[in-house]
Protein backbone atom coordinates (compact mmCIF):
# COMPACT_ATOMS: atom_id res chain seq x y z
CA UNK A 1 -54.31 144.25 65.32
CA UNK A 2 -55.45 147.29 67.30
CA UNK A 3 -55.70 144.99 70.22
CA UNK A 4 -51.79 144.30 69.58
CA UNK A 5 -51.27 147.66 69.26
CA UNK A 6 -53.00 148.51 72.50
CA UNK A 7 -51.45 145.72 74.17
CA UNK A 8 -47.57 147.05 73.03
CA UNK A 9 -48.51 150.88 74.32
CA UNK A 10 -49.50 149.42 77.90
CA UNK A 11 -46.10 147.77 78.07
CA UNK A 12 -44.45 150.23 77.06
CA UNK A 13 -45.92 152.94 79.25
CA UNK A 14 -44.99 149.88 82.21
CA UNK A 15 -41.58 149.58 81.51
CA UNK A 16 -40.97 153.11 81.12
CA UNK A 17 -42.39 153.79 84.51
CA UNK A 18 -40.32 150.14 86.10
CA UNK A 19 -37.03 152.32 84.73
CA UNK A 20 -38.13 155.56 86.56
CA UNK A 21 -39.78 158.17 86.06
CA UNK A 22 -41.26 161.19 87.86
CA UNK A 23 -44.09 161.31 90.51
CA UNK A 24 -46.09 163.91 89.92
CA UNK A 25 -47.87 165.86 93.39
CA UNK A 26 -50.96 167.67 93.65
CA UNK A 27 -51.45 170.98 95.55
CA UNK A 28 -52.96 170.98 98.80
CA UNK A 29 -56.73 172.06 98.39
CA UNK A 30 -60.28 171.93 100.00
CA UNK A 31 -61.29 168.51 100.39
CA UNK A 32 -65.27 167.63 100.73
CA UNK A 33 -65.08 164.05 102.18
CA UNK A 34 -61.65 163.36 102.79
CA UNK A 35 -60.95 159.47 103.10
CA UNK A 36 -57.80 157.71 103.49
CA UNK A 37 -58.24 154.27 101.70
CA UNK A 38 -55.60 151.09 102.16
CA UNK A 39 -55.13 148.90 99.31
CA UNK A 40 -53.26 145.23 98.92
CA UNK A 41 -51.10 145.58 95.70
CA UNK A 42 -50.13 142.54 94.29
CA UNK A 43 -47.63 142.45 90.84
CA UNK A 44 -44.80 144.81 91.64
CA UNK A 45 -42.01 143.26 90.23
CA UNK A 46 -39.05 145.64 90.68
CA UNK A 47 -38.08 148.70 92.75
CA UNK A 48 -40.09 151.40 90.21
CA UNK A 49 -43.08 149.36 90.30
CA UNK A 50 -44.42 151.45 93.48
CA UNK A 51 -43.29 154.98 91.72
CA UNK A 52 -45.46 153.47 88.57
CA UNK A 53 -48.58 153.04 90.28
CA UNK A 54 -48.11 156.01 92.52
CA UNK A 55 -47.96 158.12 88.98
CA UNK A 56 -50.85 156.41 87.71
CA UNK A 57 -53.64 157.19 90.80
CA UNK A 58 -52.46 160.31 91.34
CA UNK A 59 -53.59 160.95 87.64
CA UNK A 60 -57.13 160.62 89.03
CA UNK A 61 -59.64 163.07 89.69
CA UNK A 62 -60.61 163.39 93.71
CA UNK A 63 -56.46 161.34 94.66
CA UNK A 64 -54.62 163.91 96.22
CA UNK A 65 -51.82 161.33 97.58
CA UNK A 66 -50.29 158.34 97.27
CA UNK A 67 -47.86 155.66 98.98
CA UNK A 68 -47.05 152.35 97.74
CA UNK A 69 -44.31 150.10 99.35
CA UNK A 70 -43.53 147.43 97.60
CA UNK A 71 -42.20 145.74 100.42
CA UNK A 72 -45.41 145.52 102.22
CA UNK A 73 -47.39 145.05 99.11
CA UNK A 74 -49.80 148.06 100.36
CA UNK A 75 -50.55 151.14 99.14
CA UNK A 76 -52.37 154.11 101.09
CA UNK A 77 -54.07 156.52 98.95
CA UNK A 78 -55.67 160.20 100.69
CA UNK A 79 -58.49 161.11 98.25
CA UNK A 80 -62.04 163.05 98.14
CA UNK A 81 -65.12 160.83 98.04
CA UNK A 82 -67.18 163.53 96.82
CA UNK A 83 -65.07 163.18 93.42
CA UNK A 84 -64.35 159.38 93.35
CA UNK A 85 -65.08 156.29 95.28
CA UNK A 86 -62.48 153.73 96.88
CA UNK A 87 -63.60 150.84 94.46
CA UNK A 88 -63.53 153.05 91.75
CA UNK A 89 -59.24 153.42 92.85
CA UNK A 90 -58.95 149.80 93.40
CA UNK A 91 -60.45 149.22 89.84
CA UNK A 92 -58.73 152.38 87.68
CA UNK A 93 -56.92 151.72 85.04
CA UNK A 94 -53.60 150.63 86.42
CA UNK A 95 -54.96 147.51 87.55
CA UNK A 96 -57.39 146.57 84.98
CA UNK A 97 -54.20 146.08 82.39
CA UNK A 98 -53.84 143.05 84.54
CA UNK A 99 -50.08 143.30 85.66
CA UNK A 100 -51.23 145.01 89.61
CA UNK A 101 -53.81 143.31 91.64
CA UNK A 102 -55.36 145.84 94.28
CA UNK A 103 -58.01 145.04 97.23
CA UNK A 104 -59.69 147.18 99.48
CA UNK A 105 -58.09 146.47 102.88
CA UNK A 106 -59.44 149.85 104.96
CA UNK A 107 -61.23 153.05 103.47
CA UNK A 108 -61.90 155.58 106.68
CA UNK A 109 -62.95 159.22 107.07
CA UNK A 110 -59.93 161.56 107.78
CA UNK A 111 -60.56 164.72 110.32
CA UNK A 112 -60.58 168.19 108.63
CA UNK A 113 -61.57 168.98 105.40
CA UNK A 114 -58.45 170.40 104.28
CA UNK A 115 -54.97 168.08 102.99
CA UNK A 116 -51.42 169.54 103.54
């Protein structure tokens, strides 16, 4: 039952974001090990996918931005690997539920320590 239950809320939380919703930005700050990591996304299935998984990363602590084009089935994601890793991104939550796929395509070391 709670499984059921669980399963419902993730759906619903999905379709809410497929019908729009806000993406939420983070201030520009100090960054310790700033990396710049590509992803292939894989399960977008309509034009607010991209805007759903943006939401999601950007949730996490150490993403400071995110890109996804559905088109290209990529996502680019600016974050501080002093506060999270890039398999820890390509494994959050958003792509455990099993609707997005992601795989590490490039993770490299941006110049300057400090993000717009």
């Amino acid at each position: 039952m709670i499984k059921r239950t669980l399963a419902a809320v993730v759906l619903a939380a999905l379709l809410v974001g497929c019908l729009g919703g806000g993406s939420p930005t983070k201030k520009a700050q100090p960054l310790e090990d700033p990396r710049q990591l590509t992803l292939k996304i894989g399960g977008m299935t309509c034009p607010a996918c991209p805007q759903t998984i943006e939401s999601a990363l950007l949730q996490l602590d150490g993403v400071i931005e995110v890109e996804v084009s559905q088109e290209r089935e990529r996502g680019t994601v600016v974050y501080d690997a002093s506060k999270i890793t890039a398999e820890e991104i390509a494994k959050s939550k958003i792509f455990s539920w099993g609707v997005y796929t992601a795989e590490v395509i490039e993770d490299r070391a941006l110049e300057g320590a400090e993000h717009r």
